[in-house]
Protein backbone atom coordinates (compact mmCIF):
# COMPACT_ATOMS: atom_id res chain seq x y z
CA UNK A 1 -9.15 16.33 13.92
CA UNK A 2 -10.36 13.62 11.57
CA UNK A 3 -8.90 12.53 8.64
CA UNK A 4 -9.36 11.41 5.17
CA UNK A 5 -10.24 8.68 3.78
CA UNK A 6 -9.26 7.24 0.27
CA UNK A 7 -10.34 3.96 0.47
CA UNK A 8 -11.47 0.78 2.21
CA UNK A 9 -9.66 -2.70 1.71
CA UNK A 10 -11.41 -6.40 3.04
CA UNK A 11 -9.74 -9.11 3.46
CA UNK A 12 -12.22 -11.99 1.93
CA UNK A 13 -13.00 -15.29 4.21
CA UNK A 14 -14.37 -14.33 7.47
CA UNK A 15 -14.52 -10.26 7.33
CA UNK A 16 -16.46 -9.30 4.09
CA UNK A 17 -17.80 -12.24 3.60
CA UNK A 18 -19.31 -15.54 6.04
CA UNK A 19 -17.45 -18.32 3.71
CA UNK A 20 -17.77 -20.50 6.89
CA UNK A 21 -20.94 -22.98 6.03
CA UNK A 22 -19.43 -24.10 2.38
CA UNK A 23 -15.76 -24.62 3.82
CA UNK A 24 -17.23 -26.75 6.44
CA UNK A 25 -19.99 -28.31 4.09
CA UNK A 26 -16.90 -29.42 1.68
CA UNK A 27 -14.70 -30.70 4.63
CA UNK A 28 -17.42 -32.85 5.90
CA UNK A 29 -17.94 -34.36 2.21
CA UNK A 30 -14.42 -34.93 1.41
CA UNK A 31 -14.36 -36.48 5.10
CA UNK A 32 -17.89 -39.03 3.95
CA UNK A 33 -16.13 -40.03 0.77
CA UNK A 34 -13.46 -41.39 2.75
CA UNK A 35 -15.70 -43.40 5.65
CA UNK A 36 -14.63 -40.29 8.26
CA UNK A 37 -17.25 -39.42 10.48
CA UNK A 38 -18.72 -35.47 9.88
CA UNK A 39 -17.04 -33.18 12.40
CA UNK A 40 -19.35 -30.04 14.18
CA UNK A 41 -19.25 -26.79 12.90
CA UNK A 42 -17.88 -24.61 15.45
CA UNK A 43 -14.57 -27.21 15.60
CA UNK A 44 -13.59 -25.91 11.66
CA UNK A 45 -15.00 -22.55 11.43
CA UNK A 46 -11.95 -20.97 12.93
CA UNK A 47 -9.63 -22.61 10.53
CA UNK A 48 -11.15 -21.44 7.59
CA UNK A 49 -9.04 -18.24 7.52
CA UNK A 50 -6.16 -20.67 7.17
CA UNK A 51 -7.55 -22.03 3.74
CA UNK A 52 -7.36 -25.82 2.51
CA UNK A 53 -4.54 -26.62 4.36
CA UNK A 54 -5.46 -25.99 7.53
CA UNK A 55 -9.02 -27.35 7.15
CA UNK A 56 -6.96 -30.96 5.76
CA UNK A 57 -4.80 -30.90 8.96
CA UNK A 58 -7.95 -30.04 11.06
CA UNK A 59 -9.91 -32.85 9.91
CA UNK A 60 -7.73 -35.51 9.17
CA UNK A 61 -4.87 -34.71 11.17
CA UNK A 62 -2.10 -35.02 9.20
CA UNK A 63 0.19 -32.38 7.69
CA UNK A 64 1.43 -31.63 4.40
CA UNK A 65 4.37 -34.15 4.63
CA UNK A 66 1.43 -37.61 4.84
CA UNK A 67 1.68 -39.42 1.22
CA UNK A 68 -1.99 -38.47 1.64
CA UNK A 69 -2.44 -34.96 1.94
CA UNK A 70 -1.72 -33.86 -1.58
CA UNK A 71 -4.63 -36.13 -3.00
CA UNK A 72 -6.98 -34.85 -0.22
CA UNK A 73 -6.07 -31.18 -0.90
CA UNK A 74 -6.47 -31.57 -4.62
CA UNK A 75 -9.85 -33.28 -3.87
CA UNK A 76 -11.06 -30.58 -1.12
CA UNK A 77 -10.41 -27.40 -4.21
CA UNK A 78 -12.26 -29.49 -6.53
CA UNK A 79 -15.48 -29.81 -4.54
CA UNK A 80 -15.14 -26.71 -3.54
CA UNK A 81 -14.79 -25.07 -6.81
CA UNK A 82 -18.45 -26.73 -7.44
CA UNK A 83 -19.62 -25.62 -4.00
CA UNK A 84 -18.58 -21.66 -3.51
CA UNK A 85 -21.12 -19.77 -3.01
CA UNK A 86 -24.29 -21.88 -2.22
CA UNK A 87 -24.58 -20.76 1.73
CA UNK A 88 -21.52 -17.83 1.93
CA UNK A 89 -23.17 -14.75 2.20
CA UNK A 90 -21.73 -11.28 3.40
CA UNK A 91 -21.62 -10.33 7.16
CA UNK A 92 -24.85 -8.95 8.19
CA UNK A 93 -23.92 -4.93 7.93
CA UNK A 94 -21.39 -5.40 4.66
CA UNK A 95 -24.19 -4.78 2.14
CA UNK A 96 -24.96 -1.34 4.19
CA UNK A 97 -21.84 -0.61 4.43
CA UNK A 98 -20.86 -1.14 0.98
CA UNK A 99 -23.55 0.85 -0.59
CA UNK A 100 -22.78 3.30 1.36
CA UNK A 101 -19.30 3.49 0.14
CA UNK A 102 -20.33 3.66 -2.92
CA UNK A 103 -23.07 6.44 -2.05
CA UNK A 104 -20.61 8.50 -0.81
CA UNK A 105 -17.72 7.61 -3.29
CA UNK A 106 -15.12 6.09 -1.30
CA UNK A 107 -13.78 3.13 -3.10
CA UNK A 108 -13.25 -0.28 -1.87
CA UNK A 109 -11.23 -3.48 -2.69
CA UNK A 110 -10.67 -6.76 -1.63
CA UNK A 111 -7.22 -8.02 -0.46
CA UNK A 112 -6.65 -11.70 -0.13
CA UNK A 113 -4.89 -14.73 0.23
CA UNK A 114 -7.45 -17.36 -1.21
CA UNK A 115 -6.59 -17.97 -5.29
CA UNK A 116 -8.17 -15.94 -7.60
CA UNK A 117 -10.05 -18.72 -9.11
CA UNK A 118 -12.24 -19.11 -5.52
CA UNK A 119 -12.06 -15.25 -5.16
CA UNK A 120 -13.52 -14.05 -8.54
CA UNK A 121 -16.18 -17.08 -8.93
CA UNK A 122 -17.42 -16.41 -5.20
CA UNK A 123 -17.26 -12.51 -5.73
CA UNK A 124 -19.10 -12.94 -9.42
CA UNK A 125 -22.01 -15.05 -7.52
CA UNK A 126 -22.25 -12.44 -5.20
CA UNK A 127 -22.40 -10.06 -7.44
CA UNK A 128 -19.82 -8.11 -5.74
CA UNK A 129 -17.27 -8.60 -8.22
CA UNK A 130 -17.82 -5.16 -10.41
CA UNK A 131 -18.78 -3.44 -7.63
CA UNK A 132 -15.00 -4.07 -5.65
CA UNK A 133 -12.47 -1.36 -7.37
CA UNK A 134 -9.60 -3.93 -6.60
CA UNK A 135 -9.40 -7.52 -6.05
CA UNK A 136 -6.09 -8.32 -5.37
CA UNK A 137 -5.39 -12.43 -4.69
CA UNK A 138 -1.77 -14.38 -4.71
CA UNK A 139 -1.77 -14.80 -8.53
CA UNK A 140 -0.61 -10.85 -8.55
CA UNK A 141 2.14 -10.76 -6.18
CA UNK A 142 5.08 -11.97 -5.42
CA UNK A 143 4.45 -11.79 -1.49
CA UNK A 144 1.68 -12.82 -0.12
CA UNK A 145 0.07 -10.93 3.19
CA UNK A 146 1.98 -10.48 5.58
CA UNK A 147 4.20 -8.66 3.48
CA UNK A 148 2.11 -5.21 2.45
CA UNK A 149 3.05 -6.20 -1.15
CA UNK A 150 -1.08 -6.84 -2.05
CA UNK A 151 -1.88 -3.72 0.13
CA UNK A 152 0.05 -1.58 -1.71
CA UNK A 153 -1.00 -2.90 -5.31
CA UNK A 154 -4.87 -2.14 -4.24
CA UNK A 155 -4.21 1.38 -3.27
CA UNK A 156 -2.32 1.81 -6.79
CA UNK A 157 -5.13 0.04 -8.57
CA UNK A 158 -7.48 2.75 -6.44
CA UNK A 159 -5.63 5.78 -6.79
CA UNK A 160 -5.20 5.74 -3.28
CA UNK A 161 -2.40 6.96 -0.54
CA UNK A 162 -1.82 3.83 2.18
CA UNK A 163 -1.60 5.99 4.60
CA UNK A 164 -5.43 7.18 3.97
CA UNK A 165 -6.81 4.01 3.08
CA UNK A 166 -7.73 1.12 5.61
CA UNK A 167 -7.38 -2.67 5.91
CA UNK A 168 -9.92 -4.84 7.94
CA UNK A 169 -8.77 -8.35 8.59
CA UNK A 170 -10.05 -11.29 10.87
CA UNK A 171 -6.49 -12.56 11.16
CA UNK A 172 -3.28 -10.97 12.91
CA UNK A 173 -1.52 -11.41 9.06
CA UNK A 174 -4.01 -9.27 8.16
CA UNK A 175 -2.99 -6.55 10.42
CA UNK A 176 0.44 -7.48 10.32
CA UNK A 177 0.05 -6.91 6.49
CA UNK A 178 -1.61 -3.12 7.24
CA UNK A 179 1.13 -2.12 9.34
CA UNK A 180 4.00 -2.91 6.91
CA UNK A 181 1.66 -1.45 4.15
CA UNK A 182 1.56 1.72 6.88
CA UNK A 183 -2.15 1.72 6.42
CA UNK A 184 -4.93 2.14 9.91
CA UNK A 185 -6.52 -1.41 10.51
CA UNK A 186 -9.02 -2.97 11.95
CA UNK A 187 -9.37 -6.44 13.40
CA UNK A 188 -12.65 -8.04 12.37
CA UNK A 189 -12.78 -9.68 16.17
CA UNK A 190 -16.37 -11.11 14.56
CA UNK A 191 -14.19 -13.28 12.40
CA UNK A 192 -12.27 -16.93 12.15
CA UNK A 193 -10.03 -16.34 15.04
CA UNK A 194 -8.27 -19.51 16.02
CA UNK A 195 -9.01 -20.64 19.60
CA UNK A 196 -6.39 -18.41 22.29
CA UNK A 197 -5.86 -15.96 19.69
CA UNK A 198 -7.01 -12.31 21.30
CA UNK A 199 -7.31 -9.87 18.56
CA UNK A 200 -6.55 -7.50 21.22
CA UNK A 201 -3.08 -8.49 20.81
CA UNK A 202 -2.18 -7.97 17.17
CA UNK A 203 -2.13 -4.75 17.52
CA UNK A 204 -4.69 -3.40 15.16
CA UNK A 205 -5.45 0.34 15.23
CA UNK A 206 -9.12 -0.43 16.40
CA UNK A 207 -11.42 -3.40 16.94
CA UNK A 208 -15.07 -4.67 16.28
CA UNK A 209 -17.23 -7.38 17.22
CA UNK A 210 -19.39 -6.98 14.45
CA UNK A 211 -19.40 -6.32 10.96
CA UNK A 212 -21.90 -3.75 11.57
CA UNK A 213 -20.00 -1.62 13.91
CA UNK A 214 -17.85 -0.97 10.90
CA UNK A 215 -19.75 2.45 9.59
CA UNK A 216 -19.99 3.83 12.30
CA UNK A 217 -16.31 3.51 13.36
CA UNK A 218 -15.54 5.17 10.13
CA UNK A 219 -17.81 7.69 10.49
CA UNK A 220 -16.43 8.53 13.97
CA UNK A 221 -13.13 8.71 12.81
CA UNK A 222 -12.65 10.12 9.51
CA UNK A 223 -14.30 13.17 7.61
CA UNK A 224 -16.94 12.07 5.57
């Protein structure tokens, strides 16, 4: 018998939206500025789920304890800041999907780990930002995901029971997070999964490969 459903929750970089292009566009300028050569596309793009850090440690290889990784850090959010949302651009099937959420009044949210600062500006330039019923970053929890602390903040902010909403994530915190939260998930597989990662293995309630096989999952399981 299907169920209800209250709500829909993203996580941000790499399920609702393809942040990929200006992660690696910054990377490869902060990388110029300091005589590096440019590194390909396809060895970042699965770090940028990780955020600044892991793009720093990707490129430069060093870790947060070099006497330079602070500067380059502080550097790599600055150009960013200037550089959000030139080439990120949702998923081919989000905008579908979206509108018809809203067509058919289920609300949806956003649930992340990047800082609200990147979150609102690149949701505002979207125009997504008025149109999300939650957007819940760091700066409102004490806990960030994995702990279902966010989760369960967006479902209050929706008016929604956990256990009728639904998280999609691209990383296994993400459906690490759901669980604890006890919300359904699904693993964006279509996402920034690290190389040897299996999404298979993080034990998500279901799976896609695509952003568009994301309606009609929900329509198959729930009563809409």
């Amino acid at each position: 018998m299907k169920q209800p459903l209250d709500a829909v929750l993203f996580d941000l970089d790499g399920t609702l939206l393809d942040t990929a292009p200006d992660f690696i566009w910054v990377i490869n300028r902060l990388l110029g500025e300091e005589g590096r050569p440019v590194m390909a596309f396809d060895s970042l793009r699965e770090q940028v789920s990780n955020g600044a850090n892991a793009m720093i440690r990707t490129a430069f290889g060093i870790d947060e304890t070099h006497e330079e990784f602070a500067g380059l850090r502080t550097r790599f959010l600055d150009i960013y800041g200037d550089h959000l949302a030139i080439e990120s651009r949702a998923f081919d099937g989000i905008d579908e999907l979206l509108f018809w959420l809203d067509e058919i009044g289920i609300p949806w949210g956003v649930v992340t780990n990047k800082p609200e600062r990147y979150t609102r500006g690149l949701l505002a330039a979207l125009q997504l930002d008025r149109r999300a019923g939650s957007i819940v970053c760091p700066e409102q929890v004490c806990e960030r995901k994995p702990h279902p602390e966010s989760l369960w903040l967006a479902c209050r902010e929706l008016g929604c029971r956990p256990e009728h909403s639904l998280y999609i994530g691209d990383h296994v915190r993400d459906i690490e997070a759901g669980r604890n939260a006890g919300m359904p998930t699904i693993a964006a597989r279509y996402g920034y999964v690290a190389p040897g990662e299996n999404p298979d293995d993080w034990q998500a309630d279901h799976g896609v490969d695509s952003a568009r096989a994301i309606k009609p999952l929900l329509q198959s399981l729930y009563h809409l």
